[in-house]
Protein backbone atom coordinates (compact mmCIF):
# COMPACT_ATOMS: atom_id res chain seq x y z
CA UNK A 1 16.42 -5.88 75.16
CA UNK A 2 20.14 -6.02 73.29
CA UNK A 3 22.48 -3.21 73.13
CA UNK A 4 21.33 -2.48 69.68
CA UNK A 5 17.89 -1.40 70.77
CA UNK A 6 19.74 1.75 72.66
CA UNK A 7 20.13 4.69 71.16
CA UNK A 8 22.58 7.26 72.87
CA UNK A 9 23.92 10.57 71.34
CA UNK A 10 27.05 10.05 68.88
CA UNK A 11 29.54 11.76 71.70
CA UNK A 12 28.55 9.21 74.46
CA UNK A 13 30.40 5.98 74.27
CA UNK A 14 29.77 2.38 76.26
CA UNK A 15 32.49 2.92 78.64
CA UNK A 16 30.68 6.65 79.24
CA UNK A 17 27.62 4.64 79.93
CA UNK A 18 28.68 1.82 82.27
CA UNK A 19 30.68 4.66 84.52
CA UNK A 20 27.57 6.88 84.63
CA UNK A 21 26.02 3.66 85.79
CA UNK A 22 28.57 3.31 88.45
CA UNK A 23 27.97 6.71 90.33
CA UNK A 24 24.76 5.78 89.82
CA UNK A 25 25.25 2.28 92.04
CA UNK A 26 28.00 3.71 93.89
CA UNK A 27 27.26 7.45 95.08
CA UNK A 28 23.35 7.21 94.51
CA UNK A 29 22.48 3.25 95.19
CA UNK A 30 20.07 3.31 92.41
CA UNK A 31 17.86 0.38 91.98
CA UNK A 32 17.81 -0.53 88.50
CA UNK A 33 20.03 -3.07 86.61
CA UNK A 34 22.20 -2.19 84.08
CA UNK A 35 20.21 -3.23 81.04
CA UNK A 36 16.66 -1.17 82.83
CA UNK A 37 19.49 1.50 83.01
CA UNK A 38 20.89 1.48 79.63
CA UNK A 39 17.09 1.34 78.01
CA UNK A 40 16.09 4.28 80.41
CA UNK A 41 19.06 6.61 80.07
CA UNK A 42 18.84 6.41 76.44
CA UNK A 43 15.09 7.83 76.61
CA UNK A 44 16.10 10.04 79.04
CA UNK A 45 18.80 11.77 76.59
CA UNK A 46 16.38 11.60 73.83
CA UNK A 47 13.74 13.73 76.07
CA UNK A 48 15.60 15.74 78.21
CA UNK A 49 19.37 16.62 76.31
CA UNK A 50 18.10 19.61 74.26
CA UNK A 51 16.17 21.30 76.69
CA UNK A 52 18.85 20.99 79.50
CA UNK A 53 22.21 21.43 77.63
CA UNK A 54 21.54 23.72 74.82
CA UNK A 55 18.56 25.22 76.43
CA UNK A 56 16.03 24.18 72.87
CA UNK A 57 12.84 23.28 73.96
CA UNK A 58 11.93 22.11 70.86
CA UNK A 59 10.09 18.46 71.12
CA UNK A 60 11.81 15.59 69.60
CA UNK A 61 11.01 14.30 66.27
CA UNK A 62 7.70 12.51 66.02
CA UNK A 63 7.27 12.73 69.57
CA UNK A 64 4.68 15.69 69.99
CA UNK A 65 1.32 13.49 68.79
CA UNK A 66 2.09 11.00 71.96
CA UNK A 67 2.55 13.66 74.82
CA UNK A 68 -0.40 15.66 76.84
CA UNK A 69 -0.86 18.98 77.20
CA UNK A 70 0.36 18.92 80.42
CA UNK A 71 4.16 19.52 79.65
CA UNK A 72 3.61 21.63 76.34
CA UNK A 73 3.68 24.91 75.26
CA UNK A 74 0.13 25.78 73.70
CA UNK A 75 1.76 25.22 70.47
CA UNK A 76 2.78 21.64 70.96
CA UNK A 77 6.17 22.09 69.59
CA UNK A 78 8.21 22.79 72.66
CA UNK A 79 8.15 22.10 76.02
CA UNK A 80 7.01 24.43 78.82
CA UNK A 81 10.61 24.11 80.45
CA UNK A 82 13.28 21.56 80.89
CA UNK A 83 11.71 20.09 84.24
CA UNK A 84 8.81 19.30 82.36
CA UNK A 85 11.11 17.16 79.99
CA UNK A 86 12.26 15.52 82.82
CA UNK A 87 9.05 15.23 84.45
CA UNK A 88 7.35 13.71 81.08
CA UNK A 89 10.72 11.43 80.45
CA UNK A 90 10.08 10.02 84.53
CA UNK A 91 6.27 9.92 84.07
CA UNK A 92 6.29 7.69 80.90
CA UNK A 93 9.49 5.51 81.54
CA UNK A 94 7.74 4.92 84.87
CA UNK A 95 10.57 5.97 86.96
CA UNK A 96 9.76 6.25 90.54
CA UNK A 97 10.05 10.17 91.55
CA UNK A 98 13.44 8.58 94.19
CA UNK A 99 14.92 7.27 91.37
CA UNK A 100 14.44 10.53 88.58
CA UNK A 101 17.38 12.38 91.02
CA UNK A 102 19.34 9.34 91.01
CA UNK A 103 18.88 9.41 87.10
CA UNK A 104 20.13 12.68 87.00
CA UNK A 105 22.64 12.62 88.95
CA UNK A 106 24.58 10.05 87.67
CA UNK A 107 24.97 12.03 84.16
CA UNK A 108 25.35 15.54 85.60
CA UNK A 109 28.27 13.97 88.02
CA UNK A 110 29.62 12.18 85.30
CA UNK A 111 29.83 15.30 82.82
CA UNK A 112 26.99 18.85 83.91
CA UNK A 113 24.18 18.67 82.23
CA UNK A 114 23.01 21.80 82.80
């Protein structure tokens, strides 16, 4: 996948993204390459950025058809709480439930995101 098949948020730049990748390595000896990196974080800020920064719970743009009941209000416009943003983002990238902290980690110890 190239570099123009990631999508992060306009205030996150490369260099933001390849030292987030380094506390994950570093601090957190994550398992995933920087390219399985790069394609997950991006998801992961789609998913979970909203719920956990600004506290909206509000789904995602054309996102509430593809996800289960599970991690949604009855309404299926929001989710039932940030974890289960988190929890839905880990469950569909396929991120193994070691890895989601590592995943977290590296952003919230690069800037809190909470």
């Amino acid at each position: 996948m190239n570099n123009l098949a990631y999508k992060f948020p306009s205030h996150i730049k490369e260099e933001d993204v390849k030292e987030m990748f380094l506390i994950y390595k570093r601090n957190y000896r994550g398992k995933d390459d920087l390219e399985r990196y790069k394609m997950r974080l991006s998801y992961f800020f789609l998913l979970t950025m909203n719920p956990f920064i600004f506290g909206d719970l509000s789904l995602p743009m054309n996102v509430s058809f593809l996800i289960s009941n599970d991690y949604l209000e009855d309404d299926r416009r929001s989710w039932k709480s940030s974890q289960h943003s988190l929890q839905y983002w880990a469950d569909t990238a396929q991120v193994e439930p070691r890895e989601v902290r590592k995943y977290f980690r590296s952003v919230d110890d690069f800037a809190p995101y909470t």
